[in-house]
N, C-alpha and C. Protein backbone atom coordinates (compact mmCIF):
# COMPACT_ATOMS: atom_id res chain seq x y z
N UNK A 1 -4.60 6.82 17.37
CA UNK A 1 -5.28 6.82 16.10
C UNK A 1 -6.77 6.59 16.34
N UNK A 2 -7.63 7.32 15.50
CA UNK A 2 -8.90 7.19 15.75
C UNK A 2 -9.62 6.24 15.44
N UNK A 3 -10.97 5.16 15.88
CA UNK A 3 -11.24 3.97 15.22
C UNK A 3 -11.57 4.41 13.56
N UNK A 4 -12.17 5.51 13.81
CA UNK A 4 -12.49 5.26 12.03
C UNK A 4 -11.64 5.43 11.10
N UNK A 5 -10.23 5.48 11.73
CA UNK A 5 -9.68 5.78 10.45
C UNK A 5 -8.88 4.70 10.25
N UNK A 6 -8.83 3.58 11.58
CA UNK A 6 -8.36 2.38 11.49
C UNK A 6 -9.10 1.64 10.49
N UNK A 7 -10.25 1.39 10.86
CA UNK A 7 -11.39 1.06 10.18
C UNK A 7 -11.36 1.29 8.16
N UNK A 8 -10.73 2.86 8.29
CA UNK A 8 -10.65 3.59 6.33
C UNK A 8 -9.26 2.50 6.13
N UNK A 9 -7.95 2.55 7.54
CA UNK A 9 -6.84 1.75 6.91
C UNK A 9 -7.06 0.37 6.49
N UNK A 10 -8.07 -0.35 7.44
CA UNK A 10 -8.34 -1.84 6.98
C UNK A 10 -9.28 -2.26 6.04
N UNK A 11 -10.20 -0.77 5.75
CA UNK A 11 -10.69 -0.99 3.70
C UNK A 11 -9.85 -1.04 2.94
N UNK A 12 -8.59 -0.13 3.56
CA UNK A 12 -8.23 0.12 2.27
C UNK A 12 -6.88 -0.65 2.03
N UNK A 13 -6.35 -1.79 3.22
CA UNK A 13 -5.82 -2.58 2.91
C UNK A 13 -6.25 -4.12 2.28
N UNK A 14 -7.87 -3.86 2.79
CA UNK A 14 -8.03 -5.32 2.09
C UNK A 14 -9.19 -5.04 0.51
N UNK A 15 -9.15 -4.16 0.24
CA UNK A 15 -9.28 -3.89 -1.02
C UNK A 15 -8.41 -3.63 -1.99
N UNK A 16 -7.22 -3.24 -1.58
CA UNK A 16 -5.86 -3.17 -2.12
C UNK A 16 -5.29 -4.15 -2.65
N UNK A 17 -5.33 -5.03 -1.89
CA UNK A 17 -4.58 -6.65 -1.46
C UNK A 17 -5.53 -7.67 -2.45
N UNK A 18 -6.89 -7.29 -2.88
CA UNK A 18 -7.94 -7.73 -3.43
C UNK A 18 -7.35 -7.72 -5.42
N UNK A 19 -6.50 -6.96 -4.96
CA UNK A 19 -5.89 -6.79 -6.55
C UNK A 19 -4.57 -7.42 -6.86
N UNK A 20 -4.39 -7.83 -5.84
CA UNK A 20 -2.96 -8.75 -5.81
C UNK A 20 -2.32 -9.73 -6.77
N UNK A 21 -4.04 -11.02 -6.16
CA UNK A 21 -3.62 -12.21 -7.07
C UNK A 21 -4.16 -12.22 -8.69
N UNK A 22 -4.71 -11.27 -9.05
CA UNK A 22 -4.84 -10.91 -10.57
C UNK A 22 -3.68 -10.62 -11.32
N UNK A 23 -3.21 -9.05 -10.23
CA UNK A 23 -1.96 -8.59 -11.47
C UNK A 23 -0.94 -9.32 -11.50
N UNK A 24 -0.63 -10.17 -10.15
CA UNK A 24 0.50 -11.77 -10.23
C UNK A 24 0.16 -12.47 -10.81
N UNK A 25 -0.86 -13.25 -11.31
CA UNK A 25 -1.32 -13.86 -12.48
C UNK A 25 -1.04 -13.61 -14.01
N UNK A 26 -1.25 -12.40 -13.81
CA UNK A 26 -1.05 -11.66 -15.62
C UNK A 26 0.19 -11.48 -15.27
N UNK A 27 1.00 -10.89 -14.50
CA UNK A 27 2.35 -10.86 -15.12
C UNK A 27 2.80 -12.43 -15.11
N UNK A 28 2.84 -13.09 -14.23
CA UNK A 28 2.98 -14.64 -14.61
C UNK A 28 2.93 -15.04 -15.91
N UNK A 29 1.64 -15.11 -15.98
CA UNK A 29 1.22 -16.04 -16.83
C UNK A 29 1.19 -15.60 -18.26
N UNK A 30 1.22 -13.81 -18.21
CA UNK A 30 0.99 -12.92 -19.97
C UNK A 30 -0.03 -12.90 -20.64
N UNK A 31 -1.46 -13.46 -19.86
CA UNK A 31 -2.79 -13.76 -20.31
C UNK A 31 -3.69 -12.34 -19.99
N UNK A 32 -4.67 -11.78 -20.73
CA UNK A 32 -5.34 -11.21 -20.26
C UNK A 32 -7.03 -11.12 -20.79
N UNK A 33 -7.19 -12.14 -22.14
CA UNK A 33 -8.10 -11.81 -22.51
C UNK A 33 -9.50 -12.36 -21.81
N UNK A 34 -9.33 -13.35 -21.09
CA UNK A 34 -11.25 -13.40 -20.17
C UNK A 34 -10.59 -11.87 -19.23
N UNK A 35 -10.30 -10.75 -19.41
CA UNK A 35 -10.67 -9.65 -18.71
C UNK A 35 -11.23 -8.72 -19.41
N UNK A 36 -12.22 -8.02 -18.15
CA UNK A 36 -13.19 -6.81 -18.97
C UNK A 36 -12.57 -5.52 -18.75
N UNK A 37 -12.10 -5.33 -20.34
CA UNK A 37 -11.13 -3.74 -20.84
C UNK A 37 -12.00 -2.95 -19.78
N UNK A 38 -13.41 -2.42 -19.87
CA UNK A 38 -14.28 -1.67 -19.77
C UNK A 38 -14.08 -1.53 -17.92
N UNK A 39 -14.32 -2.95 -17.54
CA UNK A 39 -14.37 -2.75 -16.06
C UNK A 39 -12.95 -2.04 -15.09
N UNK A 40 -11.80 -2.23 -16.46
CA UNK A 40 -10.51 -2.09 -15.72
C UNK A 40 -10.27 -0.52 -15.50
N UNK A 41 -10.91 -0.03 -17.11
CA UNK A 41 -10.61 1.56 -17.17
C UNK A 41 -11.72 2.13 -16.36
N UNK A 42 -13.00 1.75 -15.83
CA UNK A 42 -13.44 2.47 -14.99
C UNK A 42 -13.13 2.11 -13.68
N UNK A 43 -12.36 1.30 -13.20
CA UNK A 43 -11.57 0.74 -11.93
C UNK A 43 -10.41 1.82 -11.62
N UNK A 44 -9.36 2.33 -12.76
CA UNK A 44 -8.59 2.64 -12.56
C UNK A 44 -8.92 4.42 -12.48
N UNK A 45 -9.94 4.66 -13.66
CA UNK A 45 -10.17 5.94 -13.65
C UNK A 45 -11.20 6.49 -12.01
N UNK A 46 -11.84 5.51 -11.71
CA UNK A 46 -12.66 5.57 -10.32
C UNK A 46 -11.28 5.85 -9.04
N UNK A 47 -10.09 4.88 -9.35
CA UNK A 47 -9.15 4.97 -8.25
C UNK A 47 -8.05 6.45 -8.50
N UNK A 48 -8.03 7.04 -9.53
CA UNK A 48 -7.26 8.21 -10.00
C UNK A 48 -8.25 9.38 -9.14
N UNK A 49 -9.98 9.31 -9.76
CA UNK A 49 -10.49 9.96 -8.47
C UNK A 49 -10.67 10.03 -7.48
N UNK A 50 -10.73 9.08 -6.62
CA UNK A 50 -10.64 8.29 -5.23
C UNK A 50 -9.21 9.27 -4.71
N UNK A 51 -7.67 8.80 -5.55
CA UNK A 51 -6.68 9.81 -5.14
C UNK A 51 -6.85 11.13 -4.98
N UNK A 52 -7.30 11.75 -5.96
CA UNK A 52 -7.64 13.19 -6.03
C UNK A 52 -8.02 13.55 -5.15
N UNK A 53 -9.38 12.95 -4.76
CA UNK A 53 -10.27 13.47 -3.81
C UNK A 53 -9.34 12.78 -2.46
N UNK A 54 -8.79 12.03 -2.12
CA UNK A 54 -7.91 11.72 -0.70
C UNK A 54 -7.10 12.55 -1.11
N UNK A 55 -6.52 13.36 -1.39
CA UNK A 55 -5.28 14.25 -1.47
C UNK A 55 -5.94 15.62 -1.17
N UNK A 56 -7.02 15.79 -1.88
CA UNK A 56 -7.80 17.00 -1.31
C UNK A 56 -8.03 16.67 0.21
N UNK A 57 -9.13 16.16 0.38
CA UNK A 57 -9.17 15.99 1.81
C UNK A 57 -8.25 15.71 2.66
N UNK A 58 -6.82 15.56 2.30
CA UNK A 58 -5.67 14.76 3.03
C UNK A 58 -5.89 13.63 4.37
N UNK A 59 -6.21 12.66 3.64
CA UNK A 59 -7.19 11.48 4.00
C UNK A 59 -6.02 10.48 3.40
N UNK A 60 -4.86 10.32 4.85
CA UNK A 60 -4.06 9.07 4.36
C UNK A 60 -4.44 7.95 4.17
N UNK A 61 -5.64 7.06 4.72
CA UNK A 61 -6.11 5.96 4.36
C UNK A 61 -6.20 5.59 2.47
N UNK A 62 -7.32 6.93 2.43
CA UNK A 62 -7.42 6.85 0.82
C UNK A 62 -6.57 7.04 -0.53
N UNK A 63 -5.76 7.94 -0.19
CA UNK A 63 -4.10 8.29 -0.61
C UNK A 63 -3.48 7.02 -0.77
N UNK A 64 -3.00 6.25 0.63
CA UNK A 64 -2.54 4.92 0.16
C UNK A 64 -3.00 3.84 -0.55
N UNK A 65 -4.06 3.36 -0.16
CA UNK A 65 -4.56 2.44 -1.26
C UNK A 65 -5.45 2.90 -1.99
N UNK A 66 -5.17 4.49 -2.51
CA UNK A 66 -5.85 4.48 -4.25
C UNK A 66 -4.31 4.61 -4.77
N UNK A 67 -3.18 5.17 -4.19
CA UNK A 67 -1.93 4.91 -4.85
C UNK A 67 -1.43 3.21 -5.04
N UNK A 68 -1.69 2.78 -4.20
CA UNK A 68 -1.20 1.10 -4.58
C UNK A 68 -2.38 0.37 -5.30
N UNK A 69 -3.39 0.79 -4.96
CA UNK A 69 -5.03 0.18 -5.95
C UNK A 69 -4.74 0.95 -7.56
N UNK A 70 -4.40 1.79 -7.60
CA UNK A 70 -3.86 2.34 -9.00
C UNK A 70 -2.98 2.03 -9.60
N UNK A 71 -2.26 1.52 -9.18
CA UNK A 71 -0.81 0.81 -9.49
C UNK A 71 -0.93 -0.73 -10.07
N UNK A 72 -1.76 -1.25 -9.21
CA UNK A 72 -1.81 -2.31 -9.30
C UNK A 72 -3.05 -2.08 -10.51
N UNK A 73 -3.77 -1.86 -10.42
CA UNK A 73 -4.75 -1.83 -11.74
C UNK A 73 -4.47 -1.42 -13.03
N UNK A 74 -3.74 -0.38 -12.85
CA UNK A 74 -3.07 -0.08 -13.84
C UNK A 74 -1.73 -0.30 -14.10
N UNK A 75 -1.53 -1.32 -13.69
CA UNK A 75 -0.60 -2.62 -14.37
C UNK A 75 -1.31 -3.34 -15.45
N UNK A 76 -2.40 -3.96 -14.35
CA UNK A 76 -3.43 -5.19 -15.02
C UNK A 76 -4.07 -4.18 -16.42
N UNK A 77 -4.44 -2.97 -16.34
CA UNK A 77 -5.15 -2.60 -17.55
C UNK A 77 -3.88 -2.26 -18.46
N UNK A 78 -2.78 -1.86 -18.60
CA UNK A 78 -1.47 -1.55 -19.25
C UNK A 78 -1.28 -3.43 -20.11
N UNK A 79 -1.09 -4.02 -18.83
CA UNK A 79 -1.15 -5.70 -19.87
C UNK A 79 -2.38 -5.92 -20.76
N UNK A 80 -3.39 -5.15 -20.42
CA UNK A 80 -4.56 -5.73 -21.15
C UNK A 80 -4.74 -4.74 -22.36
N UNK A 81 -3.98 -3.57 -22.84
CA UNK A 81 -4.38 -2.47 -23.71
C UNK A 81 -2.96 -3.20 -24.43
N UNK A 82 -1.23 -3.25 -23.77
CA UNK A 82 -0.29 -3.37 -24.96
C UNK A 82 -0.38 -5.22 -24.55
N UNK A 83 -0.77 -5.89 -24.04
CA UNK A 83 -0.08 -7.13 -24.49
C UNK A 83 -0.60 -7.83 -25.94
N UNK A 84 0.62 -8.65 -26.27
CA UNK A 84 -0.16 -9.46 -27.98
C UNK A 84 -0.94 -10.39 -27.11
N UNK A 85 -2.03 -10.98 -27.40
CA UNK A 85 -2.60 -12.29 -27.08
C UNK A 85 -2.05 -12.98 -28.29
């Protein structure tokens, strides 16, 4: 494996992983309102392009953690659009 793409796997595992203890929190806990709606939907819509464009380029680093960075964000923004506060 080449260094740089070790290098794309270990962005993109510890930026991934960076979303962890949030969306375990909100599902925990069912809280979401100190979060910013605004920052989540351009988080998630930034990581939907991020996929796109790793799927074009077929760029497994980016593929995987914009699929699990998307997931996980768009968990956290899904609790923050339907949950009741």
């Amino acid at each position: 494996m080449e260094g740089m793409t070790l290098i794309g796997l270990l962005a993109a595992t510890l930026t991934t992983i960076a979303f962890v203890p949030q969306a375990w929190r909100i599902i925990k806990l069912r809280k979401t309102d100190d979060l910013s709606l605004t920052m989540y939907v351009l988080m998630f819509s930034g990581q939907l392009c991020w996929l796109a464009y790793g799927i074009w380029m077929q760029d497994a680093p980016l593929i995987l953690a914009n699929v699990i960075g998307g997931s996980l964000s768009g968990t956290i923004l899904a609790f923050k659009l339907f949950l009741k506060q």
